[in-house]
Structures are given as structure tokens and as C-alpha cells.
N, C-alpha and C. Protein backbone atom coordinates (compact mmCIF):
# COMPACT_ATOMS: atom_id res chain seq x y z
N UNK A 1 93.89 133.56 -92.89
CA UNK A 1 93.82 134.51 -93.99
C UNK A 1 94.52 135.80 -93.54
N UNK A 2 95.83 136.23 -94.31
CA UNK A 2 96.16 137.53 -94.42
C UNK A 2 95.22 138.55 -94.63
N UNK A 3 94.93 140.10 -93.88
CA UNK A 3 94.46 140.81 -94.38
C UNK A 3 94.59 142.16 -94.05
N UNK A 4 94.67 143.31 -94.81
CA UNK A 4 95.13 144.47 -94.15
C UNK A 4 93.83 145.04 -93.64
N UNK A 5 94.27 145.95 -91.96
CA UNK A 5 92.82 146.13 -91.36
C UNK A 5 91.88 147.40 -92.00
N UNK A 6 92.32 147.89 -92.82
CA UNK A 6 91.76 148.41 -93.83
C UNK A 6 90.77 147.87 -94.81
N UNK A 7 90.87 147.14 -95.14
CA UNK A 7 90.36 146.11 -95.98
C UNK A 7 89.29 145.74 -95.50
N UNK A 8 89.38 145.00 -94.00
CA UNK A 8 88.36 144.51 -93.21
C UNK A 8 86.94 145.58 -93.18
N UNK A 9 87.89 146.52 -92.67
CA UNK A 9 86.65 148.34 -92.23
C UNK A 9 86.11 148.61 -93.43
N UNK A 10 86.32 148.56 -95.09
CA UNK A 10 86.06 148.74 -96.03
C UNK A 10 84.89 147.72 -96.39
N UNK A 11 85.30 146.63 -96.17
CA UNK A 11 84.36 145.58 -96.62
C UNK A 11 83.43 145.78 -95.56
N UNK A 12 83.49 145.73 -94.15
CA UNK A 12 82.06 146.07 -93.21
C UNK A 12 81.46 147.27 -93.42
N UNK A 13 82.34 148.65 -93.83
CA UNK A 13 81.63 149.63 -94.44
C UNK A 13 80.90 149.45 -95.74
N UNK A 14 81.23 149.30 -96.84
CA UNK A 14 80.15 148.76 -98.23
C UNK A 14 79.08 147.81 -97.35
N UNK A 15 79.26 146.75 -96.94
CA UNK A 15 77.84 146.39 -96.72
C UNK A 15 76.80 146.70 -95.72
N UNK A 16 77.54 147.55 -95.20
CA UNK A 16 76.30 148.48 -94.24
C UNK A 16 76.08 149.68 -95.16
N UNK A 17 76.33 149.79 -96.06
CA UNK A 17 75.64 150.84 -97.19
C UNK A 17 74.68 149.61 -98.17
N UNK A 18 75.26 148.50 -98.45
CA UNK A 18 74.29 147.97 -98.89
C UNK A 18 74.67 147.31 -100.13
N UNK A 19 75.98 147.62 -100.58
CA UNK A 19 76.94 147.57 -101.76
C UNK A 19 76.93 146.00 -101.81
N UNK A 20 76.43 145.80 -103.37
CA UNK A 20 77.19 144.01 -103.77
C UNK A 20 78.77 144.27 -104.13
N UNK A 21 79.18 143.23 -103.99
CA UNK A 21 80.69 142.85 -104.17
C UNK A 21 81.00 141.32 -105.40
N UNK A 22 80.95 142.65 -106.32
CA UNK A 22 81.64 141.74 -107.86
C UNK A 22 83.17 141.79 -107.85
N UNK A 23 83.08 140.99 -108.94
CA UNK A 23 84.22 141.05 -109.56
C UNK A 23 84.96 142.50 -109.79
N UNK A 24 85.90 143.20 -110.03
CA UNK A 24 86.34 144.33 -110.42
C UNK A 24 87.58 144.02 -111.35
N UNK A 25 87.82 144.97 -112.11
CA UNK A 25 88.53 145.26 -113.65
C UNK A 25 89.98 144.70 -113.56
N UNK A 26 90.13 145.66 -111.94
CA UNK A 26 91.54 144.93 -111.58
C UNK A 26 92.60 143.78 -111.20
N UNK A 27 90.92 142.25 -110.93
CA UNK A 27 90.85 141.34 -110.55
C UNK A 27 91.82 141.07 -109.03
N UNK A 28 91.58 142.22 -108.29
CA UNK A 28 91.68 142.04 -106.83
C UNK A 28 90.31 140.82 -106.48
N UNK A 29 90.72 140.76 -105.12
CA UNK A 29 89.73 139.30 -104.56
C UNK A 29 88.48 140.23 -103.66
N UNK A 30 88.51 141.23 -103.70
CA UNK A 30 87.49 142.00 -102.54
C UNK A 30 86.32 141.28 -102.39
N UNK A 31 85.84 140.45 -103.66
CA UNK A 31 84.28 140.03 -103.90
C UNK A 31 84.49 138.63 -102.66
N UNK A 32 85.47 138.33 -103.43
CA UNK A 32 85.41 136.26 -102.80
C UNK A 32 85.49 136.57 -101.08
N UNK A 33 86.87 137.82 -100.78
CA UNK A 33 87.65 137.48 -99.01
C UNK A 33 85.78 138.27 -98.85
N UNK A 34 85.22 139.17 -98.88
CA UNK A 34 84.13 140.42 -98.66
C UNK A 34 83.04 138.89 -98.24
N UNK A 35 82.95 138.02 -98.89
CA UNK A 35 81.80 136.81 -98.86
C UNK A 35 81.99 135.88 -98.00
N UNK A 36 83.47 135.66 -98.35
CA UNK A 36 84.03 134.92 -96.86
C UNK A 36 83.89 135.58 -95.25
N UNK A 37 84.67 136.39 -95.50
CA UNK A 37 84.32 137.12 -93.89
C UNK A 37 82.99 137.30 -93.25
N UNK A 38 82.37 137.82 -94.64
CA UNK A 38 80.80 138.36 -93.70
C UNK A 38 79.83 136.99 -93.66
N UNK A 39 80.42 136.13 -94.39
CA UNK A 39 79.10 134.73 -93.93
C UNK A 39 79.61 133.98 -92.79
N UNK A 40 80.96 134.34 -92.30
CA UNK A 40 81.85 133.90 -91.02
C UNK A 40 82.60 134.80 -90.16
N UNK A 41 82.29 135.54 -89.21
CA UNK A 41 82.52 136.55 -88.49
C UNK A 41 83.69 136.08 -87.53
N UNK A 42 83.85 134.36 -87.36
CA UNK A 42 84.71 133.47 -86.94
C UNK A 42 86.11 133.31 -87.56
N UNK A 43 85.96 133.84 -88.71
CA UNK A 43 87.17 133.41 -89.73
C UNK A 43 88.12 133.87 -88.53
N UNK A 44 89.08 133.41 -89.01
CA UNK A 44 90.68 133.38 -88.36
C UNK A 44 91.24 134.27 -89.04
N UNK A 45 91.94 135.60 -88.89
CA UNK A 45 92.94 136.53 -89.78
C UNK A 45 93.79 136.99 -89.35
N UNK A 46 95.22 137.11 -89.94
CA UNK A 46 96.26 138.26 -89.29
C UNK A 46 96.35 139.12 -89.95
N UNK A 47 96.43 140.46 -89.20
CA UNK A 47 96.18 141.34 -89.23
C UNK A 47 97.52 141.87 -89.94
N UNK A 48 97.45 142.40 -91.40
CA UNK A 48 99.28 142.63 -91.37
C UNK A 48 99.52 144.27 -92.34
N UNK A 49 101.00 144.37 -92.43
CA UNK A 49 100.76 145.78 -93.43
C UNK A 49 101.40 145.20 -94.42
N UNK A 50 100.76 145.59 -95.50
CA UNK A 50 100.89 144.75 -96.80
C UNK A 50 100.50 143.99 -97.71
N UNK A 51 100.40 143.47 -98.76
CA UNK A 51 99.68 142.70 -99.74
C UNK A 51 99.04 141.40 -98.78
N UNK A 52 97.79 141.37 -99.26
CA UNK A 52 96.91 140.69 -98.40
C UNK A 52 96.58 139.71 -99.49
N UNK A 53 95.55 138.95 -98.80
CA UNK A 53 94.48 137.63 -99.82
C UNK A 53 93.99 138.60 -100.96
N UNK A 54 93.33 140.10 -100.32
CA UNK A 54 92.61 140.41 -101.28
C UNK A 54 93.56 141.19 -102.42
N UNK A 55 94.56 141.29 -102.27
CA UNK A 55 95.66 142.13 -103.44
C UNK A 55 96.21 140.73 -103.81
N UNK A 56 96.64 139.60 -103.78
CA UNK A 56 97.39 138.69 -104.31
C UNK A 56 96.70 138.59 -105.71
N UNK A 57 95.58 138.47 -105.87
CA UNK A 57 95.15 138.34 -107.45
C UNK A 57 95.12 139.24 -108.74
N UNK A 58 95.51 140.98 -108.14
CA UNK A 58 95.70 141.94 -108.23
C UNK A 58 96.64 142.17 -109.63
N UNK A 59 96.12 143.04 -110.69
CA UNK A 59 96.75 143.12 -111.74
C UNK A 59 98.10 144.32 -111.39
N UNK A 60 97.98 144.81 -110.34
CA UNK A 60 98.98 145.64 -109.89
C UNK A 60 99.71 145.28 -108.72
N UNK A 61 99.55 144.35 -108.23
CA UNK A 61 100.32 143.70 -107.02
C UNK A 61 101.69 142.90 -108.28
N UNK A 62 102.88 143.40 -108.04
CA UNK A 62 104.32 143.08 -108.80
C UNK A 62 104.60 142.16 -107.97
N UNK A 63 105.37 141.23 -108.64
CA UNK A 63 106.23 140.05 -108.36
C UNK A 63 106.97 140.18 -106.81
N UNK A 64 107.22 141.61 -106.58
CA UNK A 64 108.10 141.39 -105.58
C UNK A 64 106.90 141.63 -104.27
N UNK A 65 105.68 141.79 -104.52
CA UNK A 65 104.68 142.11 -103.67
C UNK A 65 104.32 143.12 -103.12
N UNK A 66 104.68 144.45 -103.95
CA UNK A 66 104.45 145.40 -103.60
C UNK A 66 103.26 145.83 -105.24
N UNK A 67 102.23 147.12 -104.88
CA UNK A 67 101.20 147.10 -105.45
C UNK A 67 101.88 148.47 -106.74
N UNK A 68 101.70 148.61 -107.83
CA UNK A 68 102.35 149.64 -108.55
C UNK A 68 101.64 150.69 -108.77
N UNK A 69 99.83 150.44 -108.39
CA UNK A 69 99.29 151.85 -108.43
C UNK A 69 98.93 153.16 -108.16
N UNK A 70 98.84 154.07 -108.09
CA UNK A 70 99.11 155.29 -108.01
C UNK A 70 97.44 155.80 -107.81
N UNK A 71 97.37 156.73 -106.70
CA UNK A 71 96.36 157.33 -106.37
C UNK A 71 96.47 158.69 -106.96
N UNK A 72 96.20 159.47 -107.96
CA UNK A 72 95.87 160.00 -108.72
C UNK A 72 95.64 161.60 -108.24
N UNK A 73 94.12 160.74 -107.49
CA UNK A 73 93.26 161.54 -107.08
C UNK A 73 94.06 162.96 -105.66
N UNK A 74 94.74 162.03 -105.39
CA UNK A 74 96.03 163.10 -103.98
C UNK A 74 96.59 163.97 -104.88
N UNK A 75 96.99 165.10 -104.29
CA UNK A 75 98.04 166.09 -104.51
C UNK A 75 99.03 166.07 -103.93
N UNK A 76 100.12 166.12 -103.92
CA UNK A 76 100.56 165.19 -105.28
C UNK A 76 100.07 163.75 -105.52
N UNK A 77 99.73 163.03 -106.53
CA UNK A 77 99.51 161.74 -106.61
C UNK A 77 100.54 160.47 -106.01
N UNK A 78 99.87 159.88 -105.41
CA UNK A 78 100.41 159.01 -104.22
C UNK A 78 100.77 157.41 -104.70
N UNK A 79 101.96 156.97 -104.21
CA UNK A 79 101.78 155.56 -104.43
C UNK A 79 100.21 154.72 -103.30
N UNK A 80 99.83 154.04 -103.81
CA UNK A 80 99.01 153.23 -103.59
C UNK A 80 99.32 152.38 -102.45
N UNK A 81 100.64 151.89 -102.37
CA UNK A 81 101.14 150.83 -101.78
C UNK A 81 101.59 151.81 -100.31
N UNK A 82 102.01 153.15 -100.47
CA UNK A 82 102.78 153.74 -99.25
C UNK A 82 101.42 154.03 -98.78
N UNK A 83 100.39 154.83 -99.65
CA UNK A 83 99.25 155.39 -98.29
C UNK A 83 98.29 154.17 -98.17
N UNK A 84 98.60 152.93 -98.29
CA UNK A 84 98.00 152.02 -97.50
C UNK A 84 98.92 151.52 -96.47
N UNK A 85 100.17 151.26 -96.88
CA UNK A 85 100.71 150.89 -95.33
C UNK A 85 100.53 152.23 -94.15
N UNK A 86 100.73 153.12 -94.18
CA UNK A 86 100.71 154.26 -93.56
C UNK A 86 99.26 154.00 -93.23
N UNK A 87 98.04 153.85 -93.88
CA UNK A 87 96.95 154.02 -93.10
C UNK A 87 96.81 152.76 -92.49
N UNK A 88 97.14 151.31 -92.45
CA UNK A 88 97.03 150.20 -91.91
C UNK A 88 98.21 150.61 -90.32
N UNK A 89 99.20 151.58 -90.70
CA UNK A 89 100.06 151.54 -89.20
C UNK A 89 98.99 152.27 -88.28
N UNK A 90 98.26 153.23 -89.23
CA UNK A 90 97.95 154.24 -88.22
C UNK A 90 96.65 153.96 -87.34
N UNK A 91 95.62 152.70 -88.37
CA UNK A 91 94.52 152.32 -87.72
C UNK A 91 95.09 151.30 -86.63
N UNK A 92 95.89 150.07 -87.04
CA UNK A 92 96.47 149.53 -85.87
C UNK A 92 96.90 150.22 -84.67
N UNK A 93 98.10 151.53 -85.04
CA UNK A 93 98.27 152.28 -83.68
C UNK A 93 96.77 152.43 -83.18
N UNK A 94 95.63 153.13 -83.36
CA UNK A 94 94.78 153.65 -83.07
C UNK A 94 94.04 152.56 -82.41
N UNK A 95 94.17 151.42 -82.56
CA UNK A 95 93.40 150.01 -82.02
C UNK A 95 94.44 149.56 -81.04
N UNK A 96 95.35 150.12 -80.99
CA UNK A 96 96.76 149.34 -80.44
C UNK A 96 96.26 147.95 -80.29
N UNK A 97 96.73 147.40 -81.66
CA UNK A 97 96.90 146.51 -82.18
C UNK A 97 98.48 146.10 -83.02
N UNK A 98 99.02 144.82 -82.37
CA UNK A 98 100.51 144.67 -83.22
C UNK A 98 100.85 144.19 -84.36
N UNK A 99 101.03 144.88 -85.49
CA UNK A 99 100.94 143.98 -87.04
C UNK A 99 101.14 142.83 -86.78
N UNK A 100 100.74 142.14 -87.57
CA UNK A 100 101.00 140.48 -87.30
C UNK A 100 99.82 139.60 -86.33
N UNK A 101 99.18 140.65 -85.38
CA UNK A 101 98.46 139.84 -84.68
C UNK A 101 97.43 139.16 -85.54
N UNK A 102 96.53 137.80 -84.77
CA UNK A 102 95.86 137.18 -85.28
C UNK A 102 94.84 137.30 -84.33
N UNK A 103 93.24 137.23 -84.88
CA UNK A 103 91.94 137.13 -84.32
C UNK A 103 90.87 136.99 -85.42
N UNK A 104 89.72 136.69 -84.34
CA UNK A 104 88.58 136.51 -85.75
C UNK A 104 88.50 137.94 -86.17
N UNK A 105 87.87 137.87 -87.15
CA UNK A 105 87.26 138.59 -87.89
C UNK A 105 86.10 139.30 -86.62
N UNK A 106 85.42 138.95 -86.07
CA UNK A 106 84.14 139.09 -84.80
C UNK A 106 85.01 139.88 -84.04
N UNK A 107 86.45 139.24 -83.25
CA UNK A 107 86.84 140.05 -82.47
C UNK A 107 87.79 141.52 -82.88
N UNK A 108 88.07 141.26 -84.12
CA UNK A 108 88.87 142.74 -84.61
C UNK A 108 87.50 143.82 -84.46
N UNK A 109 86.66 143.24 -85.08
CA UNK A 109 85.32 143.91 -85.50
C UNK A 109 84.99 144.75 -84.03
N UNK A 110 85.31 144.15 -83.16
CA UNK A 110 85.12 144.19 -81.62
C UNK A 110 85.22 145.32 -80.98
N UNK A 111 86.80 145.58 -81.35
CA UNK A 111 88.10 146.42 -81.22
C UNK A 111 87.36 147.34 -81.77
N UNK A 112 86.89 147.50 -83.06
CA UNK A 112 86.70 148.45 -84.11
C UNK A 112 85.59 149.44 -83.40
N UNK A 113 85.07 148.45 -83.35
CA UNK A 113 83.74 149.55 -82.49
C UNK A 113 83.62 150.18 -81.09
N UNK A 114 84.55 149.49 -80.70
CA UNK A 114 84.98 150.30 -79.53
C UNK A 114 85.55 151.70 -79.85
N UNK A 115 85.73 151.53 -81.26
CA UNK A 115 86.54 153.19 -81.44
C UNK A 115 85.12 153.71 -82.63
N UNK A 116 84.38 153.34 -82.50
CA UNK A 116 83.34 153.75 -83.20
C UNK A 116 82.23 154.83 -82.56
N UNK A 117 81.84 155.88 -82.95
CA UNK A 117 82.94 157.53 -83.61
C UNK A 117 84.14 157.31 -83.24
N UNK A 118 85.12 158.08 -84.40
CA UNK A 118 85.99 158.39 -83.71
C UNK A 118 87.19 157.56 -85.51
N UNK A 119 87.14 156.50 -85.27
CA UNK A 119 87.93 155.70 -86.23
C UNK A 119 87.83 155.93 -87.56
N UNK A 120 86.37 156.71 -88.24
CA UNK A 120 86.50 157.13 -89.35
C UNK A 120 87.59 158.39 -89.51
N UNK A 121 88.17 159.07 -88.76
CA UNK A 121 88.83 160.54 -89.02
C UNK A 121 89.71 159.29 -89.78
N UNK A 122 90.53 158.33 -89.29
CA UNK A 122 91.17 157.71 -89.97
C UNK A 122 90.97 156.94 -90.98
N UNK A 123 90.56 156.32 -91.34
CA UNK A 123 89.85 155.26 -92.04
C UNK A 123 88.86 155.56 -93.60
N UNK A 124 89.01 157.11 -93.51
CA UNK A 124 87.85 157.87 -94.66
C UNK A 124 88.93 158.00 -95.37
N UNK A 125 88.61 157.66 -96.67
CA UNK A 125 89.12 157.92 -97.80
C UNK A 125 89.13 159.36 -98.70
N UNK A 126 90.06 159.38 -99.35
CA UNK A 126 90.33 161.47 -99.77
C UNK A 126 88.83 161.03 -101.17
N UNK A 127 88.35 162.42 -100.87
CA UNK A 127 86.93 161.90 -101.65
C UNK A 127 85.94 161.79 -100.95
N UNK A 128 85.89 160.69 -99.85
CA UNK A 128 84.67 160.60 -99.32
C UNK A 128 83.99 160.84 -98.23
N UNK A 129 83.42 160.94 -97.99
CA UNK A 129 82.20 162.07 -97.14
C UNK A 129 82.61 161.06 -95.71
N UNK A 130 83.47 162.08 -94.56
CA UNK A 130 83.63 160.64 -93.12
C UNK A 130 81.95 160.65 -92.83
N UNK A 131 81.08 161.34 -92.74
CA UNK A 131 79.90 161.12 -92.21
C UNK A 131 79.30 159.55 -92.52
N UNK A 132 79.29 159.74 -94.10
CA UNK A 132 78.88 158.44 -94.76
C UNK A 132 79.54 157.14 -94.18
N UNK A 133 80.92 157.36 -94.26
CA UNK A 133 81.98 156.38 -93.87
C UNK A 133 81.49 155.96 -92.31
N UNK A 134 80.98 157.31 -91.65
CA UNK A 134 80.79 156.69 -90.23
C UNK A 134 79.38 155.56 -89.88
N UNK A 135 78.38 156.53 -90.85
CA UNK A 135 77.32 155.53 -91.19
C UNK A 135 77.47 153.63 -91.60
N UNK A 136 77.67 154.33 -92.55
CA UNK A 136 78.01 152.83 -93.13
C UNK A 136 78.86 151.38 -91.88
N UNK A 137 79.66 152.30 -91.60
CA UNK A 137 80.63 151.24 -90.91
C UNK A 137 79.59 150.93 -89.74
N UNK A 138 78.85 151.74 -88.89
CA UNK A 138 77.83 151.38 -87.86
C UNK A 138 76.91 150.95 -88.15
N UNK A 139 76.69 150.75 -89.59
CA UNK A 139 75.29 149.78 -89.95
C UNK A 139 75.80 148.22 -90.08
N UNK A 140 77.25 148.73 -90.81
CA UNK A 140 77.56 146.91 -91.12
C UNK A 140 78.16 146.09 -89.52
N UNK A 141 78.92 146.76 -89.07
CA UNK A 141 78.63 146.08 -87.77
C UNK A 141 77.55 145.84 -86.96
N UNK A 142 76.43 146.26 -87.12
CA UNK A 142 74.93 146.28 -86.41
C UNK A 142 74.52 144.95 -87.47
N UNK A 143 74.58 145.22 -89.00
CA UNK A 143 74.03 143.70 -89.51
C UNK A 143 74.93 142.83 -89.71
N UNK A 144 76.61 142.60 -88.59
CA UNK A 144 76.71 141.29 -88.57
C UNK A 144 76.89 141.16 -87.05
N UNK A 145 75.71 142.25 -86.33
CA UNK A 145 75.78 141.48 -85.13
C UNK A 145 76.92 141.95 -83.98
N UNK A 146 77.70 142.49 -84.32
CA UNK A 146 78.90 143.19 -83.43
C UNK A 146 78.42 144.54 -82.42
N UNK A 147 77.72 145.01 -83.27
CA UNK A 147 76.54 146.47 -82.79
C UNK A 147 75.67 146.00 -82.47
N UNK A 148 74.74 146.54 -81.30
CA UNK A 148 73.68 146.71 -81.03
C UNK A 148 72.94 147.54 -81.90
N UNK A 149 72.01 147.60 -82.58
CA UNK A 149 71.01 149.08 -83.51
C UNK A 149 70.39 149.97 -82.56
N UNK A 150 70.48 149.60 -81.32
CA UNK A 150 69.86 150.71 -80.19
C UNK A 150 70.70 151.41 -79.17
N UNK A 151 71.82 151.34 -79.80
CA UNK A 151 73.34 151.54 -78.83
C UNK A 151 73.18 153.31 -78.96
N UNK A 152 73.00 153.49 -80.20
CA UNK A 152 73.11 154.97 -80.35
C UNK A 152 72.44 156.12 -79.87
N UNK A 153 71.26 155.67 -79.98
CA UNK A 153 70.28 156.43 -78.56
C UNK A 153 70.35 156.22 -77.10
N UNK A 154 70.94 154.75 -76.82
CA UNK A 154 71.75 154.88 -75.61
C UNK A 154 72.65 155.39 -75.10
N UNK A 155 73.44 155.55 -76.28
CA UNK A 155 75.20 156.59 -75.57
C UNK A 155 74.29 158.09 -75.98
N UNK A 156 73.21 158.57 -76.58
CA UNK A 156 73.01 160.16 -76.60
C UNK A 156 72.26 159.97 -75.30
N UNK A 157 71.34 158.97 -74.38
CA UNK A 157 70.77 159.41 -73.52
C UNK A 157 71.64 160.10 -72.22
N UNK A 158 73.08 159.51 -72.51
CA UNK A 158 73.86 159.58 -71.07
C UNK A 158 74.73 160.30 -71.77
């Protein structure tokens, strides 16, 4: 399974907040890859920049595979498609990780938390609170098992 590592951190962040994963308006796949991954931490994925499993179903993913929507919410308003490749180069640099590579899902997750503080400065979305973002992402790796839940009072004791 294609997937951008964005995508991955998003989907382990919502469910360490606690978030179900429906269907959405835009008929992206977030619900189906979000169910797959987290009931198999084994899955097989490459890691890539660009239209993934979960944008292929996408009412804005164009023929030529690039996504046409527009983030709004930026000043100036942003293509969709540029500040996700840009944030997929920049979390990979930050994992030094090489587009294209392949691993489970368990071991990206791996990687991830090794930069956990620290990976939300990147990874937070314009809008949302990094605190939350940092939360979240350390709960959902703790409930699939990648985290320890007692790690955190261990790294403040030392």
C-alpha cells in the first residue's frame, strides 16, 4: 500500500484522540486505509510523496494525479497538493527516511516516536493546537502498542 507519511501520523493522531473514521463528502479512502492500518500494524507500505491509496478515490485527485484543492484557510491560500508534498519531504527529511522506502506500518510508527516531542513542530496543521497534535499522536501510538503509557514519566524522571 502507497501512502504519504503524513497520512499515516494523521490517522495515528485521530485515534489517539479517539476520532471514528467515516466516510467523508470528498470520498477520499481515510476511513477504509485508517481501519486497515490500525487492525494491522504489520501492513506493508511505501512511503511516497504524492497521491496515495487514501487520495486515489478522491473527488479532487485529477486524472493526471495530482489533487486540485486549495487550502483556503493559508495566507495566501495554498494548493493542497504543494503543501502536502513539501510537508511529506520535510517529515521524511526529519525521519531521514528515502521517499519510496518500504516498511510496516509498526516500524515507520517506530521511527516516528523516536522523534516524539519534537515531530509535531512539523506535522501540526495551520489551525491546530501542536499541543493537541502532540497528545494525540502519543496516545495513538501507546494504543497500538508502539509507546509504552509509562515512558513519559520516565524520560521526566531523568
Amino acid at each position: 500500500m502507497k501512502l504519504r507519511p503524513h497520512h499515516i501520523i494523521d490517522i495515528v493522531t485521530a485515534y489517539g484522540h479517539g476520532e471514528e473514521f467515516k466516510p467523508h463528502p470528498y470520498g477520499h479512502a481515510v476511513h477504509t486505509v485508517a481501519q486497515s492500518i490500525l487492525s494491522d500494524v504489520a501492513l506493508e507500505v511505501e512511503l511516497i510523496i504524492g497521491a496515495d491509496e487514501i487520495c486515489q478515490p478522491c473527488k479532487h485527485l485529477q486524472s493526471e494525479g495530482r489533487c486540485d484543492d486549495v487550502l483556503h484557510q493559508l495566507d495566501p491560500p495554498t494548493s493542497k497538493q504543494e503543501y502536502n508534498d513539501d510537508l511529506d519531504r520535510r517529515l521524511l527529511a526529519y525521519l531521514d527516511i528515502t521517499p519510496g522506502a518500504v516498511s510496516t506500518v509498526r516500524e515507520y510508527l517506530e521511527i516516528v516516536d523516536k522523534s516524539v516531542p519534537g515531530i509535531e513542530k512539523i506535522c501540526t496543521h495551520p489551525a491546530e493546537d501542536q499541543q493537541s497534535r502532540l497528545d494525540g499522536l502519543e496516545q495513538g501510538l501507546i494504543r497500538l502498542g508502539v509507546r509504552r503509557g509509562d515512558r513519559q514519566e520516565e524520560d521526566d524522571d531523568h
